[in-house]
N, C-alpha and C. Protein backbone atom coordinates (compact mmCIF):
# COMPACT_ATOMS: atom_id res chain seq x y z
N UNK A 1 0.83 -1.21 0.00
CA UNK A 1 0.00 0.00 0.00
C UNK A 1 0.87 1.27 0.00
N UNK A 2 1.92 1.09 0.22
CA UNK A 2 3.05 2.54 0.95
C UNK A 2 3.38 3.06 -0.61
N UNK A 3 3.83 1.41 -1.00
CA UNK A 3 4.61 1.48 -2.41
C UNK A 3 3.61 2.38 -3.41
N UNK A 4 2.46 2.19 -3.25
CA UNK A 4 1.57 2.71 -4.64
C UNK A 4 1.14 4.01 -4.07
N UNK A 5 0.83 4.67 -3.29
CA UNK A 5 1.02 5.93 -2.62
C UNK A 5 2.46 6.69 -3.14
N UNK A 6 3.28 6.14 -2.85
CA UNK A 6 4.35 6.90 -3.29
C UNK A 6 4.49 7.13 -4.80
N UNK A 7 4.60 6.20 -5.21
CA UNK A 7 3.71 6.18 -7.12
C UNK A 7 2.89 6.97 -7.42
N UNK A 8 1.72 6.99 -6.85
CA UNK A 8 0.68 8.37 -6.85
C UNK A 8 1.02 9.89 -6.87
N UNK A 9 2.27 9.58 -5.61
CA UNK A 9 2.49 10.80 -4.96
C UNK A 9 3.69 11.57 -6.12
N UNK A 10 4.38 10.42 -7.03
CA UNK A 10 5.02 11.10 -7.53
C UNK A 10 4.80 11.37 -8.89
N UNK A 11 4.04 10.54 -9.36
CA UNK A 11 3.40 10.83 -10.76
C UNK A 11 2.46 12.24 -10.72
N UNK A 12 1.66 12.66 -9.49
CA UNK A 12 0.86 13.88 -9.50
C UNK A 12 1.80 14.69 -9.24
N UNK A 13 3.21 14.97 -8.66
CA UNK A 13 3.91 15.91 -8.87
C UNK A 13 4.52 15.89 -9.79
N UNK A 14 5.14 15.11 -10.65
CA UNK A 14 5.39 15.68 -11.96
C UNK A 14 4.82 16.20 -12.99
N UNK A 15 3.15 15.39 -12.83
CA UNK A 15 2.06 16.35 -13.69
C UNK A 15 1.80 18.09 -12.93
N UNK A 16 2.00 18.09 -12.15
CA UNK A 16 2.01 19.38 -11.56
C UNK A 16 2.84 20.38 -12.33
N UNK A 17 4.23 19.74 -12.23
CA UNK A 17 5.44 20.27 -12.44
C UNK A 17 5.21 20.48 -13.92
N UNK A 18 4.80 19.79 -14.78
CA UNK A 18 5.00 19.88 -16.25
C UNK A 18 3.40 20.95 -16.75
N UNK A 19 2.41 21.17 -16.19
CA UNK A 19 1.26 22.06 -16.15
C UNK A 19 1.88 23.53 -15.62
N UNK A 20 2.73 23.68 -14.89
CA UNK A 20 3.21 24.78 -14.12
C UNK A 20 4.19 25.31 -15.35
N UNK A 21 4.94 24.65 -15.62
CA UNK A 21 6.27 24.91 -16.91
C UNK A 21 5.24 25.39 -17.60
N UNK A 22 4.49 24.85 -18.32
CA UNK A 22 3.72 25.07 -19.60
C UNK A 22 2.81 26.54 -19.41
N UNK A 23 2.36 26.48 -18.17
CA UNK A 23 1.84 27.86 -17.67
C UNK A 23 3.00 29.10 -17.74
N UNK A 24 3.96 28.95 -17.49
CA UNK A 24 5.15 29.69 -17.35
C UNK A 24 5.74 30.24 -18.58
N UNK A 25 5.73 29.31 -19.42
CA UNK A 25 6.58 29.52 -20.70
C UNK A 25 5.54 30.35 -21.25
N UNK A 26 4.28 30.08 -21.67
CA UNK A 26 2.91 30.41 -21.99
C UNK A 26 2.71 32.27 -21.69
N UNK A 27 2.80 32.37 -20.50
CA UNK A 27 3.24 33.79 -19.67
C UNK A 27 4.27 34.81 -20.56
N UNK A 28 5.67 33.77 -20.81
CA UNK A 28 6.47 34.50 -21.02
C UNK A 28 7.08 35.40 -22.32
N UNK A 29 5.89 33.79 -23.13
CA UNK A 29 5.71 34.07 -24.42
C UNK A 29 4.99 35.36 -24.26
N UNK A 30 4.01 35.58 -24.02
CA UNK A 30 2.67 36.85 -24.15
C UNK A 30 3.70 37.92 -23.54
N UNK A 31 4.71 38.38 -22.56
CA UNK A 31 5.37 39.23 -22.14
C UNK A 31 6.53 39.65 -23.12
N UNK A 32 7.11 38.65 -23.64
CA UNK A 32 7.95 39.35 -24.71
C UNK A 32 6.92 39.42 -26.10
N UNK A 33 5.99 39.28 -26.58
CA UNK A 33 5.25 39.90 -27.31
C UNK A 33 4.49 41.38 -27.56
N UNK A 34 4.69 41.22 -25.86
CA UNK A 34 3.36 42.12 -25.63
C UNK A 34 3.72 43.65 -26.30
N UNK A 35 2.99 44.11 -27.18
CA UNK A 35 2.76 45.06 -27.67
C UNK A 35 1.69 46.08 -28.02
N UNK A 36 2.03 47.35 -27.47
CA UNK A 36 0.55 48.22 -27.16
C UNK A 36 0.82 49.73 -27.40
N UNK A 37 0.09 50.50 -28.57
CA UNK A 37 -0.03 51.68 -28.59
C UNK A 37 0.68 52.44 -26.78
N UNK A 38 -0.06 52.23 -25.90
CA UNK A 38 0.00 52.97 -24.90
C UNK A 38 1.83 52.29 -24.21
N UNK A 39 1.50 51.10 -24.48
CA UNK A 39 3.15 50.37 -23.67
C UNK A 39 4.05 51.33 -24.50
N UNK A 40 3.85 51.49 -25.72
CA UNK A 40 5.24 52.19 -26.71
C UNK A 40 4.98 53.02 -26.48
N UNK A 41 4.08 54.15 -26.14
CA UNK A 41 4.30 55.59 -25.84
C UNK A 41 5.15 55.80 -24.92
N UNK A 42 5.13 54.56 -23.88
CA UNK A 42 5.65 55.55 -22.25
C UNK A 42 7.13 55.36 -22.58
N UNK A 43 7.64 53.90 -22.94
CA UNK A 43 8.48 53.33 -23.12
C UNK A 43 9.50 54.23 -23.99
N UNK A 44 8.87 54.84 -24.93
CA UNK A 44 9.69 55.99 -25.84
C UNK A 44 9.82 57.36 -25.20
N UNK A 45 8.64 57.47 -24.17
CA UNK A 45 9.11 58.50 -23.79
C UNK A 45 10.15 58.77 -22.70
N UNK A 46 10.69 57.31 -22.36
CA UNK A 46 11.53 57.49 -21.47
C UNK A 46 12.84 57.85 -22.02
N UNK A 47 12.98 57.34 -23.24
CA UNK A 47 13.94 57.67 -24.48
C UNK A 47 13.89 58.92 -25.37
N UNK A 48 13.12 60.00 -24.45
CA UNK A 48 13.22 61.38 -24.70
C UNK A 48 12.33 61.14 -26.35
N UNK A 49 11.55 60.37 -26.47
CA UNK A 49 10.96 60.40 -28.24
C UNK A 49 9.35 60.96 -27.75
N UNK A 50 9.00 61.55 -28.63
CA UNK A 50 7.55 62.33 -28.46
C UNK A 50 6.88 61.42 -29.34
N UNK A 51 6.61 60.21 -29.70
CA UNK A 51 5.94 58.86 -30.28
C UNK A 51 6.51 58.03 -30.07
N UNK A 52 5.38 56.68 -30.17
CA UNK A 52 5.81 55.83 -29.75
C UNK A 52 4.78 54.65 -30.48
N UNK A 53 4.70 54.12 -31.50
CA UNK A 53 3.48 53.11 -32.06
C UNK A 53 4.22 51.73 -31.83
N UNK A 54 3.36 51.21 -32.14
CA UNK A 54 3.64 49.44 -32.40
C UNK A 54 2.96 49.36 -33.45
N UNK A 55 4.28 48.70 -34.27
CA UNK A 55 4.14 47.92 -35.62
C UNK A 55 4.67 46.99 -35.57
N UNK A 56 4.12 46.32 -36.20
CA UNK A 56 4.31 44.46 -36.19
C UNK A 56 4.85 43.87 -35.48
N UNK A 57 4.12 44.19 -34.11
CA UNK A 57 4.98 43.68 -32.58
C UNK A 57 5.86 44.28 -32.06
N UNK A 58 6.63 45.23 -32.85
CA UNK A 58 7.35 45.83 -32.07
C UNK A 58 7.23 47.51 -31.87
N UNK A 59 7.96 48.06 -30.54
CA UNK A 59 7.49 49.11 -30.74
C UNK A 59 8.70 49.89 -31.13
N UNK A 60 8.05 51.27 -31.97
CA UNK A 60 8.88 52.01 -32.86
C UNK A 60 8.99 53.27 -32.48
N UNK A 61 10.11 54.21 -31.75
CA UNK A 61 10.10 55.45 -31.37
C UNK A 61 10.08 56.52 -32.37
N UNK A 62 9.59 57.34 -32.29
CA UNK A 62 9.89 58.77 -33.45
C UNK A 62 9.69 60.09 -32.84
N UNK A 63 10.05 60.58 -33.19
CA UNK A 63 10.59 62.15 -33.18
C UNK A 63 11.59 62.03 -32.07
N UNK A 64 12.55 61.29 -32.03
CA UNK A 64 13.74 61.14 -30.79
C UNK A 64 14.44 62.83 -30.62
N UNK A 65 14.88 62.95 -29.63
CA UNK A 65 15.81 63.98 -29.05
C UNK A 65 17.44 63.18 -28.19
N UNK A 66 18.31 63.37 -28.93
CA UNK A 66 19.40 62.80 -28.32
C UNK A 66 20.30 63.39 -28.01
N UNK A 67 19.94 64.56 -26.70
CA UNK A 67 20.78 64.69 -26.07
C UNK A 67 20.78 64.51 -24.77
């Protein structure tokens, strides 16, 4: 009885473990994607640029000031 408990016990933590990864990666994907009119405004404006759009995923600064 001990033996198949422990079997249980470890087969549901690795399904745990492999649902959690998949949640994770899933996350991290959507975070380096993430692209948004408003995310590229601020983001450029920290880079002294007075625009900021997203095009094709990425975001694109304009009217920069570099000094």
């Amino acid at each position: 009885m001990k033996n198949i408990a422990m079997k249980t016990t470890v087969v549901l933590t690795i399904l745990l473990l492999s649902v959690l990864t998949a949640i994770n990666a899933d996350t991290m994907k959507k975070r380096s994607d993430y692209c948004s009119n408003d995310f590229c405004f601020f983001s450029c404006r920290r880079d002294r640029c007075a625009r900021g759009d997203c095009e094709n995923g990425k975001c694109v600064c304009k009217n920069c000031h570099l000094n």
